[in-house]
PDB file of N, CA and C in Angstrom:
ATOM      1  N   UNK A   1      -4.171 -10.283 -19.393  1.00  0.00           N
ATOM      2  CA  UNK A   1      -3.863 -10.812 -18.078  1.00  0.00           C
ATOM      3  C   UNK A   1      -3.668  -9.654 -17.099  1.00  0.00           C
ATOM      4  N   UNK A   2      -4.342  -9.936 -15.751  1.00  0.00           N
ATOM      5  CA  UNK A   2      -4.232  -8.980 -14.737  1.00  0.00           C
ATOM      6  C   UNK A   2      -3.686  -9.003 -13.559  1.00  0.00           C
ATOM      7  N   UNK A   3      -2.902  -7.705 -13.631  1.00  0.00           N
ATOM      8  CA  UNK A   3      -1.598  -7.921 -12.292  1.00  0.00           C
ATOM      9  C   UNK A   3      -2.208  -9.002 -10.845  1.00  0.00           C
ATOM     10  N   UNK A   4      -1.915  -9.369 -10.607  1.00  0.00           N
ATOM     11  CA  UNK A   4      -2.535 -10.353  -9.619  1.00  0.00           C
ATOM     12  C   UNK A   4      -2.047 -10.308  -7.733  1.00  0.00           C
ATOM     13  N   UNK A   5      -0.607 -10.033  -7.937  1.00  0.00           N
ATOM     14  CA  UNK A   5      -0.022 -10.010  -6.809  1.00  0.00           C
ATOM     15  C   UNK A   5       0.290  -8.357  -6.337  1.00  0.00           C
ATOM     16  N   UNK A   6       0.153  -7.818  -4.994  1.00  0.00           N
ATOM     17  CA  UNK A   6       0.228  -6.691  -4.641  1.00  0.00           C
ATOM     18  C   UNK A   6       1.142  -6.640  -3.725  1.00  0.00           C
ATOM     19  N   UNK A   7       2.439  -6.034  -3.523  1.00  0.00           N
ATOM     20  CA  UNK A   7       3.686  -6.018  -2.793  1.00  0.00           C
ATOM     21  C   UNK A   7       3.026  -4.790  -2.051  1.00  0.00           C
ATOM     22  N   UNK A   8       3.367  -4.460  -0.505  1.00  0.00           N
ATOM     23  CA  UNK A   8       3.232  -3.189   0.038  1.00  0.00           C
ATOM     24  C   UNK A   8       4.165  -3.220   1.349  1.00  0.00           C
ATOM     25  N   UNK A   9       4.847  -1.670   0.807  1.00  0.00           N
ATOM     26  CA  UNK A   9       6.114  -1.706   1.433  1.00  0.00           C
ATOM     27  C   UNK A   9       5.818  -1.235   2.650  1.00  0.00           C
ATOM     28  N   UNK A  10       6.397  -0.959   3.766  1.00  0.00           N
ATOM     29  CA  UNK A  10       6.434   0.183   4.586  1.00  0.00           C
ATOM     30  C   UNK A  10       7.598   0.767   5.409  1.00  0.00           C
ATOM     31  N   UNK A  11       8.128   1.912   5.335  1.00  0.00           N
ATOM     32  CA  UNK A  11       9.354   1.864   6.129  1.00  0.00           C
ATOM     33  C   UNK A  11       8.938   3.422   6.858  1.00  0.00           C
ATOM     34  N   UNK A  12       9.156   3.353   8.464  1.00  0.00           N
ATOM     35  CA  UNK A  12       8.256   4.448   8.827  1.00  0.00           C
ATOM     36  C   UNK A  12       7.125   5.049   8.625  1.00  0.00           C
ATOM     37  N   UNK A  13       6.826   6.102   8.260  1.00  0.00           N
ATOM     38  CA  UNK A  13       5.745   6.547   7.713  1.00  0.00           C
ATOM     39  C   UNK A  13       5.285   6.477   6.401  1.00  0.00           C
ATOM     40  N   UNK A  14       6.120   5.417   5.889  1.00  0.00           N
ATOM     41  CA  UNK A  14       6.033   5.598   4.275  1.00  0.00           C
ATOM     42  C   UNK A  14       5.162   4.129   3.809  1.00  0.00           C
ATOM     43  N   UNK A  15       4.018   4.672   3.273  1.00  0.00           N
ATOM     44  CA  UNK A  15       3.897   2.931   2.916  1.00  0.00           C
ATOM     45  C   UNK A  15       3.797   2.963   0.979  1.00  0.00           C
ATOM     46  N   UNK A  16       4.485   2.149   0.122  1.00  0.00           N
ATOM     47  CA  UNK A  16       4.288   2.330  -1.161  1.00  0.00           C
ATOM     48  C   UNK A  16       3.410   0.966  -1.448  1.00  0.00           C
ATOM     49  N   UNK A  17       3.305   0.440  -2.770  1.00  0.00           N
ATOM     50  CA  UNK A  17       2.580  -0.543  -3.241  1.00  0.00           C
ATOM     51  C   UNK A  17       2.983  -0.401  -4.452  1.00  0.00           C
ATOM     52  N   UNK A  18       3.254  -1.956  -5.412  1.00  0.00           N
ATOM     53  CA  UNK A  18       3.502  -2.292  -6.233  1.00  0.00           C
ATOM     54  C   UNK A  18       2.655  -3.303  -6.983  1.00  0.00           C
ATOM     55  N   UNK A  19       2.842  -3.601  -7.635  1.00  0.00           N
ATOM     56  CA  UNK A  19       1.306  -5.125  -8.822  1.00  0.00           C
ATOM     57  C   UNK A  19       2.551  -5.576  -9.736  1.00  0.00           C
ATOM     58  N   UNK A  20       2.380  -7.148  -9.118  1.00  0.00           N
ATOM     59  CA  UNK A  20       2.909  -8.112 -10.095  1.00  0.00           C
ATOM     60  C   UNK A  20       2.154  -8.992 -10.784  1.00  0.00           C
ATOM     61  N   UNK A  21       2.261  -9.728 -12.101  1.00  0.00           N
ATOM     62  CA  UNK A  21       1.606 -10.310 -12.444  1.00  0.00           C
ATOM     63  C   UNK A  21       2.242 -12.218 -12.148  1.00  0.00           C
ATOM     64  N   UNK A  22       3.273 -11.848 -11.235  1.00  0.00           N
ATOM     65  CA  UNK A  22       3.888 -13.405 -11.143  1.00  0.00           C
ATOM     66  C   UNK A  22       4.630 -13.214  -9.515  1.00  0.00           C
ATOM     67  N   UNK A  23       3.539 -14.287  -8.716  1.00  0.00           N
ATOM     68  CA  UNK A  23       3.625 -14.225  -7.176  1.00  0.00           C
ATOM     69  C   UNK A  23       5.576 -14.209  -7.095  1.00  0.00           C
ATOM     70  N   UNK A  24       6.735 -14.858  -7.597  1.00  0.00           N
ATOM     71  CA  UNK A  24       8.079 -14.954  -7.626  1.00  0.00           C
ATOM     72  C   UNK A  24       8.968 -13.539  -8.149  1.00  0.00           C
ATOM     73  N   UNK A  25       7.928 -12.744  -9.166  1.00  0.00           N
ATOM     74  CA  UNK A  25       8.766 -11.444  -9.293  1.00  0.00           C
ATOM     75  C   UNK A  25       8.143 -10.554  -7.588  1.00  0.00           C
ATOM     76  N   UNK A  26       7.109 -10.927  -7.139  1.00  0.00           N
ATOM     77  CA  UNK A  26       6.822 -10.265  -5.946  1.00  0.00           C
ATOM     78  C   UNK A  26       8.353 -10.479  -4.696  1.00  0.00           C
ATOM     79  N   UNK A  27       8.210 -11.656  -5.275  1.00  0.00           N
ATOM     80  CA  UNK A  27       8.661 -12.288  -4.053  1.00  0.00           C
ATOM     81  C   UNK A  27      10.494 -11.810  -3.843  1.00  0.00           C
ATOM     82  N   UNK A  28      10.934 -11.675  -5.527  1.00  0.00           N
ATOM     83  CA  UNK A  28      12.159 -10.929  -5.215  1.00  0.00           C
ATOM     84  C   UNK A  28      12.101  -9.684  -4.903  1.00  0.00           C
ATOM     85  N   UNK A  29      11.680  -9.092  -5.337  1.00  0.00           N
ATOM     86  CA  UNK A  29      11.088  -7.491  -5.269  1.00  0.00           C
ATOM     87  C   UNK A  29      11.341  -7.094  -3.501  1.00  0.00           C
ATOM     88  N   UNK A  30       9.921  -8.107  -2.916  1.00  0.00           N
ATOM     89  CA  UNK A  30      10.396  -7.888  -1.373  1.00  0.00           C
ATOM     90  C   UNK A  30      11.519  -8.176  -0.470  1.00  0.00           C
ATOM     91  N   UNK A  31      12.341  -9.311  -0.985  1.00  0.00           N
ATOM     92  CA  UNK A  31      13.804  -9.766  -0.756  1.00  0.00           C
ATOM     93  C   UNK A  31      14.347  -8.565  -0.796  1.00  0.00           C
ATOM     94  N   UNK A  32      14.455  -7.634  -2.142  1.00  0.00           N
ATOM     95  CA  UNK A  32      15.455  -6.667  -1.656  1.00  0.00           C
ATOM     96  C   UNK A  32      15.353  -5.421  -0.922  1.00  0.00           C
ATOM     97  N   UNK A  33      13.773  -5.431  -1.420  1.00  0.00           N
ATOM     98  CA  UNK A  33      13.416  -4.221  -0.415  1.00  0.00           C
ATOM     99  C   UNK A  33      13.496  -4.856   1.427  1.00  0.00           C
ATOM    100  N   UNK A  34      13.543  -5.876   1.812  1.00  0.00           N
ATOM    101  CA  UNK A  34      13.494  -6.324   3.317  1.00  0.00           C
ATOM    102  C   UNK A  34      14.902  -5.771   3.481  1.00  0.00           C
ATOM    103  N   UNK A  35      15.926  -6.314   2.205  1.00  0.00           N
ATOM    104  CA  UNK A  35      17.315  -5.211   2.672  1.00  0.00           C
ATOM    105  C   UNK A  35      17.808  -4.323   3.022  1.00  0.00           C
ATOM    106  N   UNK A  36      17.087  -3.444   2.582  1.00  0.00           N
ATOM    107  CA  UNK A  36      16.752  -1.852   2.837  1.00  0.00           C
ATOM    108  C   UNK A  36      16.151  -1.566   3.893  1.00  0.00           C
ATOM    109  N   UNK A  37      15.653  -2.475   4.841  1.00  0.00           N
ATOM    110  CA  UNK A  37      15.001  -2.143   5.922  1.00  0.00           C
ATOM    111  C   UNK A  37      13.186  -2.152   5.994  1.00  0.00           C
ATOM    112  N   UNK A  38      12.511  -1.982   4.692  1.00  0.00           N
ATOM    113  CA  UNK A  38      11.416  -2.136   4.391  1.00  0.00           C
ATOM    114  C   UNK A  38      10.600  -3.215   4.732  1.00  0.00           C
ATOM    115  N   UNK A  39       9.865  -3.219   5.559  1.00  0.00           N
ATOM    116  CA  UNK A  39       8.555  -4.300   5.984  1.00  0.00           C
ATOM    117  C   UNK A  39       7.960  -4.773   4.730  1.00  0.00           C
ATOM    118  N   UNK A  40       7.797  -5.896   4.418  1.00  0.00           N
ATOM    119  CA  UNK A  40       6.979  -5.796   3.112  1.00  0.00           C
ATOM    120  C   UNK A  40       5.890  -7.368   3.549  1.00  0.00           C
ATOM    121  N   UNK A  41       4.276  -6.919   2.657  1.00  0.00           N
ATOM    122  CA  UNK A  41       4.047  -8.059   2.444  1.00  0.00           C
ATOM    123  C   UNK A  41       3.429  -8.296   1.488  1.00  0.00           C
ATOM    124  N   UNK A  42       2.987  -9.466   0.793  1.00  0.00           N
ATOM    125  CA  UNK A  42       2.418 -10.009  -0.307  1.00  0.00           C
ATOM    126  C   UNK A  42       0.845 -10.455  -0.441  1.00  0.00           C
ATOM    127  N   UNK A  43       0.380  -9.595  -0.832  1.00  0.00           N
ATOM    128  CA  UNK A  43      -1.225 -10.019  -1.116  1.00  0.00           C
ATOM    129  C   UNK A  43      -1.806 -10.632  -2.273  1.00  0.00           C
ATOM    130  N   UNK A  44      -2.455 -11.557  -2.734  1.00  0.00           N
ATOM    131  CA  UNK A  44      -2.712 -12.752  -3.860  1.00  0.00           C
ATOM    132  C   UNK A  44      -4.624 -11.722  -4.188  1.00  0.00           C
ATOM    133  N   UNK A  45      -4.315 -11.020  -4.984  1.00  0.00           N
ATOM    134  CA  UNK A  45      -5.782 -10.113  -5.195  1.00  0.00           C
ATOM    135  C   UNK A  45      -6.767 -11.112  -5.494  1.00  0.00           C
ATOM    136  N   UNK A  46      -6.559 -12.377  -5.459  1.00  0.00           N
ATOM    137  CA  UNK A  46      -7.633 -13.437  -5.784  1.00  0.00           C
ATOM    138  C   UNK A  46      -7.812 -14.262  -5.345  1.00  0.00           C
ATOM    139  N   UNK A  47      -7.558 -13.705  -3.764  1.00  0.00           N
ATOM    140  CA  UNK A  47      -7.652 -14.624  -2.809  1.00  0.00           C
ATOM    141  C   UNK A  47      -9.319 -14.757  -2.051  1.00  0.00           C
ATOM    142  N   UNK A  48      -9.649 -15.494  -2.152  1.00  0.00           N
ATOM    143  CA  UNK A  48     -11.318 -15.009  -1.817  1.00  0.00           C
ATOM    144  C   UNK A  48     -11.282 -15.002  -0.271  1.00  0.00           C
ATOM    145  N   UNK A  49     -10.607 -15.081   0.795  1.00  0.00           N
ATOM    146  CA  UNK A  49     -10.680 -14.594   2.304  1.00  0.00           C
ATOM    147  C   UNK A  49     -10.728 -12.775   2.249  1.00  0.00           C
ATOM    148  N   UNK A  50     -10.228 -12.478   1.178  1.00  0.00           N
ATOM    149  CA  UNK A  50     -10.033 -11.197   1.268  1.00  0.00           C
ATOM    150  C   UNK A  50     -11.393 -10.093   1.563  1.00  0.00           C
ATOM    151  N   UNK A  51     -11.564  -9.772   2.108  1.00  0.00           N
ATOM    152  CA  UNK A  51     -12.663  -8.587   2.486  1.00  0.00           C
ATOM    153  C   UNK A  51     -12.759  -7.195   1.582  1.00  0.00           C
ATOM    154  N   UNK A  52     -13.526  -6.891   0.639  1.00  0.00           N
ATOM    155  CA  UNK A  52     -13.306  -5.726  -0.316  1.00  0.00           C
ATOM    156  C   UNK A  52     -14.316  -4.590   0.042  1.00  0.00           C
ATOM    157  N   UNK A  53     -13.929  -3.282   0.528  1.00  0.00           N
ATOM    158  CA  UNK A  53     -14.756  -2.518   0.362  1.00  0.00           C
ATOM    159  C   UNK A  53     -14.430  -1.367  -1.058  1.00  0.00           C
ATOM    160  N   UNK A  54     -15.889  -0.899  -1.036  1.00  0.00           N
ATOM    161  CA  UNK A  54     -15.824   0.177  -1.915  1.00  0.00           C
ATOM    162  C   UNK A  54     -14.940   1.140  -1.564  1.00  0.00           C
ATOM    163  N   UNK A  55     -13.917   1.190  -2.798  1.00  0.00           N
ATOM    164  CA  UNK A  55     -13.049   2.534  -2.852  1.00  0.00           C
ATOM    165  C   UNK A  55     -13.325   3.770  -2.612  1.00  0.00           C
ATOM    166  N   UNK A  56     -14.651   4.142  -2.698  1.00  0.00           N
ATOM    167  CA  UNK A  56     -15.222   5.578  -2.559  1.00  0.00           C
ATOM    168  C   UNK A  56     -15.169   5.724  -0.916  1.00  0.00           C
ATOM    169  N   UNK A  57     -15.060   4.724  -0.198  1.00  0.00           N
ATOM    170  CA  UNK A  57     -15.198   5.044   1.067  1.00  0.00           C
ATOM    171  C   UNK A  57     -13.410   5.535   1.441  1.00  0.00           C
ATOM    172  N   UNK A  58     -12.642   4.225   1.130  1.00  0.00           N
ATOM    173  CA  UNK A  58     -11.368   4.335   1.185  1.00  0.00           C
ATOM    174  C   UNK A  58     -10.655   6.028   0.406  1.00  0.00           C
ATOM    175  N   UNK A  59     -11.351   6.724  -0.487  1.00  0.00           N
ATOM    176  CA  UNK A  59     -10.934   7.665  -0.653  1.00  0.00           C
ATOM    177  C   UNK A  59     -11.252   8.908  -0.128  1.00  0.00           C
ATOM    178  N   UNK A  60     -12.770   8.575   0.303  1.00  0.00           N
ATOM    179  CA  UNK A  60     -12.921   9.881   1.514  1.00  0.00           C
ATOM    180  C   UNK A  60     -12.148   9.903   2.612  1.00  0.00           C
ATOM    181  N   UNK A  61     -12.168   8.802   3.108  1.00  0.00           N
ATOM    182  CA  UNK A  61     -11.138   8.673   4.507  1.00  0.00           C
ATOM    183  C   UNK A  61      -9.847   9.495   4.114  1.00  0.00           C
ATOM    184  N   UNK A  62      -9.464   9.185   3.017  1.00  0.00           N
ATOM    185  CA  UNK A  62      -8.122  10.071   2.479  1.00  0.00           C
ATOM    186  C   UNK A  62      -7.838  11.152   2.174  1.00  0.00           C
ATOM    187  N   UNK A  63      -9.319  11.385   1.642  1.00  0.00           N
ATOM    188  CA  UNK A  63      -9.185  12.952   1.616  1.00  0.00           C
ATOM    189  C   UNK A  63      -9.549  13.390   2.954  1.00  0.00           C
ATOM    190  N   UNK A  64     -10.202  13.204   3.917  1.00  0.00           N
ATOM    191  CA  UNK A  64     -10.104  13.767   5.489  1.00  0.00           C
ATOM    192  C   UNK A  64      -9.153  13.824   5.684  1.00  0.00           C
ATOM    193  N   UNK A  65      -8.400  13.023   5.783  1.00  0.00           N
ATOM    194  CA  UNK A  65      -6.876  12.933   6.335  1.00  0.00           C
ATOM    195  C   UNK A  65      -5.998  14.036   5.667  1.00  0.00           C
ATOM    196  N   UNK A  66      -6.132  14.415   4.701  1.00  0.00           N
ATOM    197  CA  UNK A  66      -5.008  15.599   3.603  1.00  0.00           C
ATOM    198  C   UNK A  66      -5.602  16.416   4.657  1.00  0.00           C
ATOM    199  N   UNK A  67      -7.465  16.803   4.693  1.00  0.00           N
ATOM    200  CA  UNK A  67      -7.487  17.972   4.884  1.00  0.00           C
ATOM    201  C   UNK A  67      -7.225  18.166   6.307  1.00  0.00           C
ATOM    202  N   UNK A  68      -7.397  17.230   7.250  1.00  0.00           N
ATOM    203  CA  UNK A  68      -7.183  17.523   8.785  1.00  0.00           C
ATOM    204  C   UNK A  68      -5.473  17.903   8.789  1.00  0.00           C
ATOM    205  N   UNK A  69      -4.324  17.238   7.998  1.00  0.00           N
ATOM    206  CA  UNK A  69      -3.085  17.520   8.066  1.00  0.00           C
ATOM    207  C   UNK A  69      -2.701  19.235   7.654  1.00  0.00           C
ATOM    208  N   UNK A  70      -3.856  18.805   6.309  1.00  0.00           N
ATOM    209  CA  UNK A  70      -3.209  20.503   5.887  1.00  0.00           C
ATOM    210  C   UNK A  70      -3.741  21.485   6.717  1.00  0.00           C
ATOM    211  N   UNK A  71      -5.010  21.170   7.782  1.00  0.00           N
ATOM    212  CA  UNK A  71      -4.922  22.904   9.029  1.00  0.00           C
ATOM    213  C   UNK A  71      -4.486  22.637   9.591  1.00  0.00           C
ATOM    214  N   UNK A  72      -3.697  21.175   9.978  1.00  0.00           N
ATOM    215  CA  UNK A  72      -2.538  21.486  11.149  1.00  0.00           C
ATOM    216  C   UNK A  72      -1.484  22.130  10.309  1.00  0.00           C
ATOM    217  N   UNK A  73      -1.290  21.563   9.444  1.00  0.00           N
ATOM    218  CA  UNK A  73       0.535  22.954   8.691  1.00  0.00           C
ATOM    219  C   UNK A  73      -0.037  24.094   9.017  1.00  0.00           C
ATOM    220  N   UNK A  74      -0.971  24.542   8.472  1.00  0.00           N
ATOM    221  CA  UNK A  74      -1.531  25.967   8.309  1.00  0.00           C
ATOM    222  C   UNK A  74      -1.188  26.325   9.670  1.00  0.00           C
ATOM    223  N   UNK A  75      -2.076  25.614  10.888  1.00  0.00           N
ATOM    224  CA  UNK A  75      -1.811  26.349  12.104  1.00  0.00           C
ATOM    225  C   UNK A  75      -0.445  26.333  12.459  1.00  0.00           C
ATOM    226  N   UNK A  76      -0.033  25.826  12.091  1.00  0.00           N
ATOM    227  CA  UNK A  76       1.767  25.672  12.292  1.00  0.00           C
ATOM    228  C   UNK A  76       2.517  26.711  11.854  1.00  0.00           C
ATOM    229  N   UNK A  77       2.192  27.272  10.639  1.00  0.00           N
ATOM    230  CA  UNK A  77       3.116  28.053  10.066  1.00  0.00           C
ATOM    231  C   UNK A  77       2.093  29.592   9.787  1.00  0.00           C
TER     232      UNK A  77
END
């Protein structure tokens, strides 16, 4: 059986992500993190509205992003 439900937090600049395999452990999970101040929401990975692109794209974008951050430190310091 495969995790099904995807929690994703965000508080400032921080965004994490979690995988449940039962939409109600999601659902406490975000209860306490909303306590903490954390935005959270709940995605159903088998939801067919959902729009999927290829990860290879989603990970270049990411690696641009490291590298455009890391010559701004550089020029920084």
């Amino acid at each position: 059986m495969e995790k099904r439900y995807l929690l994703v937090m965000k508080y400032e600049n921080e965004v994490i992500t979690k995988s449940f395999y039962k939409l109600e452990e999601a659902k406490i999970t975000a209860n306490v993190e909303n306590q903490q101040e954390w935005l959270t929401t709940i995605i159903d990975l088998e939801d067919e509205n959902i729009k999927w692109q290829r990860m290879w794209i989603i990970c270049e974008k990411m690696k641009m992003a490291k590298f455009i951050l890391k010559k701004i430190y550089l020029m920084k310091h």
